[in-house]
Protein backbone atom coordinates (compact mmCIF):
# COMPACT_ATOMS: atom_id res chain seq x y z
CA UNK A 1 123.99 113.75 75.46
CA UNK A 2 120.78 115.89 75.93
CA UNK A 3 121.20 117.52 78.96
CA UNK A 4 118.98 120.17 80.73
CA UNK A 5 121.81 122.72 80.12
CA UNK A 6 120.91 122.73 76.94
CA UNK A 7 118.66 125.02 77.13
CA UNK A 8 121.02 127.59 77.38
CA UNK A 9 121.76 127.24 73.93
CA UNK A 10 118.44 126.91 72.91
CA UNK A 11 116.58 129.04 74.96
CA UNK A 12 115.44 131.58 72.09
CA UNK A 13 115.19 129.05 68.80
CA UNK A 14 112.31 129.56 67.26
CA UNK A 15 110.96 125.97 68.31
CA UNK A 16 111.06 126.57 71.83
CA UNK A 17 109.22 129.92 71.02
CA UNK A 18 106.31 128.28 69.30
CA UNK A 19 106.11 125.03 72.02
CA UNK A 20 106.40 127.61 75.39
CA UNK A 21 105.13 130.72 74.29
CA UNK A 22 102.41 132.62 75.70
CA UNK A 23 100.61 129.36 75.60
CA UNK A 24 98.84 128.62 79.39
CA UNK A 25 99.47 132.20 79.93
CA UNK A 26 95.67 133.13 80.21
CA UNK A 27 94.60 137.20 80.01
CA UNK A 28 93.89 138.00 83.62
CA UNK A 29 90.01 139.66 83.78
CA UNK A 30 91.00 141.40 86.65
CA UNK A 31 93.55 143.63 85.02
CA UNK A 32 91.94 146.97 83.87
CA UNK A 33 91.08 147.60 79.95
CA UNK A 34 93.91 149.91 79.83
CA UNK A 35 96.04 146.67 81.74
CA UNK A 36 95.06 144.45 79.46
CA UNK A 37 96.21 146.61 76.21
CA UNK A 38 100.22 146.72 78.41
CA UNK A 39 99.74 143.28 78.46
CA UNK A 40 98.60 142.14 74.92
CA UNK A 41 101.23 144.71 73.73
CA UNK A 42 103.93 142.95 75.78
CA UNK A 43 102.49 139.70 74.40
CA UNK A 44 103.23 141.26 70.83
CA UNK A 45 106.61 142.86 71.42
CA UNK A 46 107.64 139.01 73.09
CA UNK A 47 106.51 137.50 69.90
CA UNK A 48 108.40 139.43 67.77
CA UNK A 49 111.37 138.40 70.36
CA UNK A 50 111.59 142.00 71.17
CA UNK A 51 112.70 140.98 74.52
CA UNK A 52 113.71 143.64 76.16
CA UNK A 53 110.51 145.90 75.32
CA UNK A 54 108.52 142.89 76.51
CA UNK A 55 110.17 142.82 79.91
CA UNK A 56 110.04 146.73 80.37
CA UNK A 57 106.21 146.91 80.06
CA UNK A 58 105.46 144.13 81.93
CA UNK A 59 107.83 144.66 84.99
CA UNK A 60 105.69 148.09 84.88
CA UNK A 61 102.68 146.38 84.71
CA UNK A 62 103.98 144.16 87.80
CA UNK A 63 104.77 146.85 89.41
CA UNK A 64 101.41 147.91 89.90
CA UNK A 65 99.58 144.50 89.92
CA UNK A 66 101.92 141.90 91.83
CA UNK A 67 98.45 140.48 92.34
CA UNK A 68 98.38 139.29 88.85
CA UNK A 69 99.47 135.36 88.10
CA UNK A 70 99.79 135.73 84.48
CA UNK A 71 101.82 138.80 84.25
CA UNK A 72 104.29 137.66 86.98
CA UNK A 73 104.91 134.39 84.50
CA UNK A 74 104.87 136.22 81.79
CA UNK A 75 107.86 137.83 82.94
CA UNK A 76 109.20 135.11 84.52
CA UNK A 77 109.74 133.49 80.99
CA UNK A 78 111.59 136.55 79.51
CA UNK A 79 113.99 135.72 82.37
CA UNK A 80 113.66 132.28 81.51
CA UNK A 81 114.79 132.86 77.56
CA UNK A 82 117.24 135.45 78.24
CA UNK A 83 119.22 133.73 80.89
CA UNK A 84 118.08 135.45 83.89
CA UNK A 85 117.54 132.27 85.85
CA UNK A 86 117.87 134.01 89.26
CA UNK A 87 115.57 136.52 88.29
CA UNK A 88 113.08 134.40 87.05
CA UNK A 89 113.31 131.84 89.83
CA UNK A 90 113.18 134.70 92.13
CA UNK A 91 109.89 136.38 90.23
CA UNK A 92 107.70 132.62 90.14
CA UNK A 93 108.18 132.52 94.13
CA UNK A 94 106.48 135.64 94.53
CA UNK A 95 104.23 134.72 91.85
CA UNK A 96 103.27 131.43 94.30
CA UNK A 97 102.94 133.32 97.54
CA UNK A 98 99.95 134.78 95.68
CA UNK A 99 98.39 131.18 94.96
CA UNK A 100 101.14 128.54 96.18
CA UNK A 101 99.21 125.78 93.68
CA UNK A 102 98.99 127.40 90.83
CA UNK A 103 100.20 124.56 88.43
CA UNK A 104 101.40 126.56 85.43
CA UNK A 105 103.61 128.70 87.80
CA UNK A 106 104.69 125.66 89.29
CA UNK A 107 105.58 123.67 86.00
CA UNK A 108 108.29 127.04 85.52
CA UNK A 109 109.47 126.81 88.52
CA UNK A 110 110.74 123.38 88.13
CA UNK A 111 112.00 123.80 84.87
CA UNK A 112 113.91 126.77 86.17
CA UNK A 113 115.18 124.53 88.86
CA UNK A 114 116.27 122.22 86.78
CA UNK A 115 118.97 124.34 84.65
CA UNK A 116 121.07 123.70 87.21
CA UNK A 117 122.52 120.32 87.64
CA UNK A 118 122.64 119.87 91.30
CA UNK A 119 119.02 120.52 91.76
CA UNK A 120 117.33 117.99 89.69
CA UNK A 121 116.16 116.26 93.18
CA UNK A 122 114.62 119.42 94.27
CA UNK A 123 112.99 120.05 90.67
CA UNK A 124 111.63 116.79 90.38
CA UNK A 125 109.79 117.08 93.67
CA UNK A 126 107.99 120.44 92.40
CA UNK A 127 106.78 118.05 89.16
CA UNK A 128 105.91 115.50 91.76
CA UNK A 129 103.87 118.06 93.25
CA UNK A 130 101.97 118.90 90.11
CA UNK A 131 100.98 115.70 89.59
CA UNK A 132 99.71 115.10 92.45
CA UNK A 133 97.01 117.73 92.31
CA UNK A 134 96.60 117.14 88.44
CA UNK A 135 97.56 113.67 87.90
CA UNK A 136 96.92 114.44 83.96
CA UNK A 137 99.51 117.02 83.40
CA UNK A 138 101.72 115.59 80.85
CA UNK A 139 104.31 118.18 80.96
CA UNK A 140 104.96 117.75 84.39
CA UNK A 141 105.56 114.02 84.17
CA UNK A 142 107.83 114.40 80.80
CA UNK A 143 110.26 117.51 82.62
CA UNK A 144 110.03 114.79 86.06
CA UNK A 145 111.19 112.24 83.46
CA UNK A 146 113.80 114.92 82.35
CA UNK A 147 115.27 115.43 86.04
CA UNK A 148 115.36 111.38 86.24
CA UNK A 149 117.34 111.12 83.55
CA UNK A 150 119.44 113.73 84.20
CA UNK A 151 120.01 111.49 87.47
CA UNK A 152 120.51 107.99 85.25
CA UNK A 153 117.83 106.67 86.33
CA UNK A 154 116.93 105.31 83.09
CA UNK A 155 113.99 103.30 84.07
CA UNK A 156 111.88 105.55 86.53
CA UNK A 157 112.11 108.00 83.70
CA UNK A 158 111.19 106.05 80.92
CA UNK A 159 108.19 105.38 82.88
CA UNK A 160 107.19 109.22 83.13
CA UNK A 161 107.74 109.90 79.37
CA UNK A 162 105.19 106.90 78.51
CA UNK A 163 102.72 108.15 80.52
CA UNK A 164 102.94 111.66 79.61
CA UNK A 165 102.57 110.11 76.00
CA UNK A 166 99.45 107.89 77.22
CA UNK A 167 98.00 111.36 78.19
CA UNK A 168 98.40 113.12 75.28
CA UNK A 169 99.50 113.55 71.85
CA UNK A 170 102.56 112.51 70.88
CA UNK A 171 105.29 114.78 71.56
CA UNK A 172 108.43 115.13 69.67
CA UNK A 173 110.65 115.81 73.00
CA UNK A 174 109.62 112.74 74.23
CA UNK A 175 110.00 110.14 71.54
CA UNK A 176 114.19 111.69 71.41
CA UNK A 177 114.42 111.05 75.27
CA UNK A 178 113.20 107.62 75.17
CA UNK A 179 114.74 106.81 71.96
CA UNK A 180 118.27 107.68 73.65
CA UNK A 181 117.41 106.10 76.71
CA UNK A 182 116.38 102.95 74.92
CA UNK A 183 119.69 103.15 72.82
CA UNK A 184 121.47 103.70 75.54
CA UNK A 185 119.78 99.98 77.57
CA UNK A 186 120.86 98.30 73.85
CA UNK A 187 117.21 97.58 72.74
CA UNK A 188 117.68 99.31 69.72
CA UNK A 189 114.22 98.09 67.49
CA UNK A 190 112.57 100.16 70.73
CA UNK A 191 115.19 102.95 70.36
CA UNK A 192 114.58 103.02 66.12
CA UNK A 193 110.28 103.17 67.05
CA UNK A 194 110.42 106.24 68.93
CA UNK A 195 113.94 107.96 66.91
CA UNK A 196 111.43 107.13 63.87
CA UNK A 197 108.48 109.25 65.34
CA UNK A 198 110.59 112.01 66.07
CA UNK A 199 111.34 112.27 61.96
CA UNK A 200 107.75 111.75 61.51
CA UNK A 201 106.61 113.87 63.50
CA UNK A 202 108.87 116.53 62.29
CA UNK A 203 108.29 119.45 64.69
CA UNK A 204 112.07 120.54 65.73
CA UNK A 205 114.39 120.37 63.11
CA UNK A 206 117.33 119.75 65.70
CA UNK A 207 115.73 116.62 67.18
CA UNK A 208 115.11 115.29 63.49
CA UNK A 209 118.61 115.80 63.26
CA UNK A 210 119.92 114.38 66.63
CA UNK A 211 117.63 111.33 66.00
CA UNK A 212 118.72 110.45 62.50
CA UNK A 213 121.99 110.82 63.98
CA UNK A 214 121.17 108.31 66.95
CA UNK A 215 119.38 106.54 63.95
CA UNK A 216 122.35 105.70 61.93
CA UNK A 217 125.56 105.49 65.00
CA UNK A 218 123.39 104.19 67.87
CA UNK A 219 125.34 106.56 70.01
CA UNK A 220 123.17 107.40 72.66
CA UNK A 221 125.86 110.09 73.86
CA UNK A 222 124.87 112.09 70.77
């Protein structure tokens, strides 16, 4: 079964680098030209998974602009990708002290919430949150879906991953959730329409995999 602790194992594959990289991350104008060039160096050193580096410049960089949004999220995610769930948790609070609705900020903070199993209530009210003030961001309905699922509640979160699909393209995530969770409620030519997607689609070789898998068992346990 997929489960949110999963992404312990798959924290640094190179899918989950290309879908959360330094995507939403914007270059913040009010860092300094000589800022910016830390930053878009960090940004380089991160992409090359050079971990580490990345965190070292930009907790220096923090250090001298905690003001700065994009370079407390930046480092956030390091944290997020190497584990340090404390630390990151611990860095996106500060990061919303500085603007408590900032939705990006937000959106890691409730994934980070979610690694751990007893707080999926708590993580699903921070989605809530975002989609309350932006009632079009799909990733905050599919990772709400994600912490309703991790509570079985198969229906309320079947309902979030259709409408974060009715928003936008279609996701390959999404399509494996709902293909499990359809599996799993026995209406399989549902299940097969969404587990087919996910081969179509093509983006993550391990959810081909898990799908053709669900595909050909019906083991929604997978």
């Amino acid at each position: 079964m997929l489960k949110w602790n999963d992404v312990r194992r798959v924290a640094i594959s190179a899918a989950a680098l290309a879908v959360i990289s330094w995507a939403g991350c914007s270059r913040d104008r009010t860092l300094t030209k000589d800022e910016l060039a830390e930053f878009d160096q960090a940004q380089t050193l991160y992409q090359n998974k050079k971990f580490e580096e990345a965190a070292g410049k930009l907790e220096a960089l923090r250090a001298k602009r905690k003001d700065s949004i994009e370079v407390g999220v930046a480092l956030a995610k390091i944290k997020f990708f190497t584990r340090s769930f404390a630390d990151c948790e611990k860095i996106l609070r500060e990061v919303l002290k500085e603007e408590s609705e900032n939705p990006y900020a937000l959106l890691w903070l409730g994934k980070t919430v979610a690694v751990d199993p007893q707080r999926q209530a708590e993580a699903a009210d921070i989605f809530r949150s975002i989609i309350r003030r932006d009632p079009e961001n799909y990733m905050a309905y599919y990772y709400l879906g994600r912490c309703l699922e991790a509570q079985n509640d198969v229906k309320s979160a079947l309902i979030q991953y259709q409408t974060a699909l009715t928003l936008s393209y279609h996701l390959s995530k999404i399509h494996l959730h709902m293909g499990r969770l359809f599996t799993r409620m026995k209406l399989h030519n549902r299940a097969e329409e969404h587990l087919a997607q996910v081969k179509s689609l093509g983006v993550n070789p391990n959810d081909v995999n898990l799908a053709g898998k669900i595909l050909k068992s019906g083991d929604e346990d997978l």
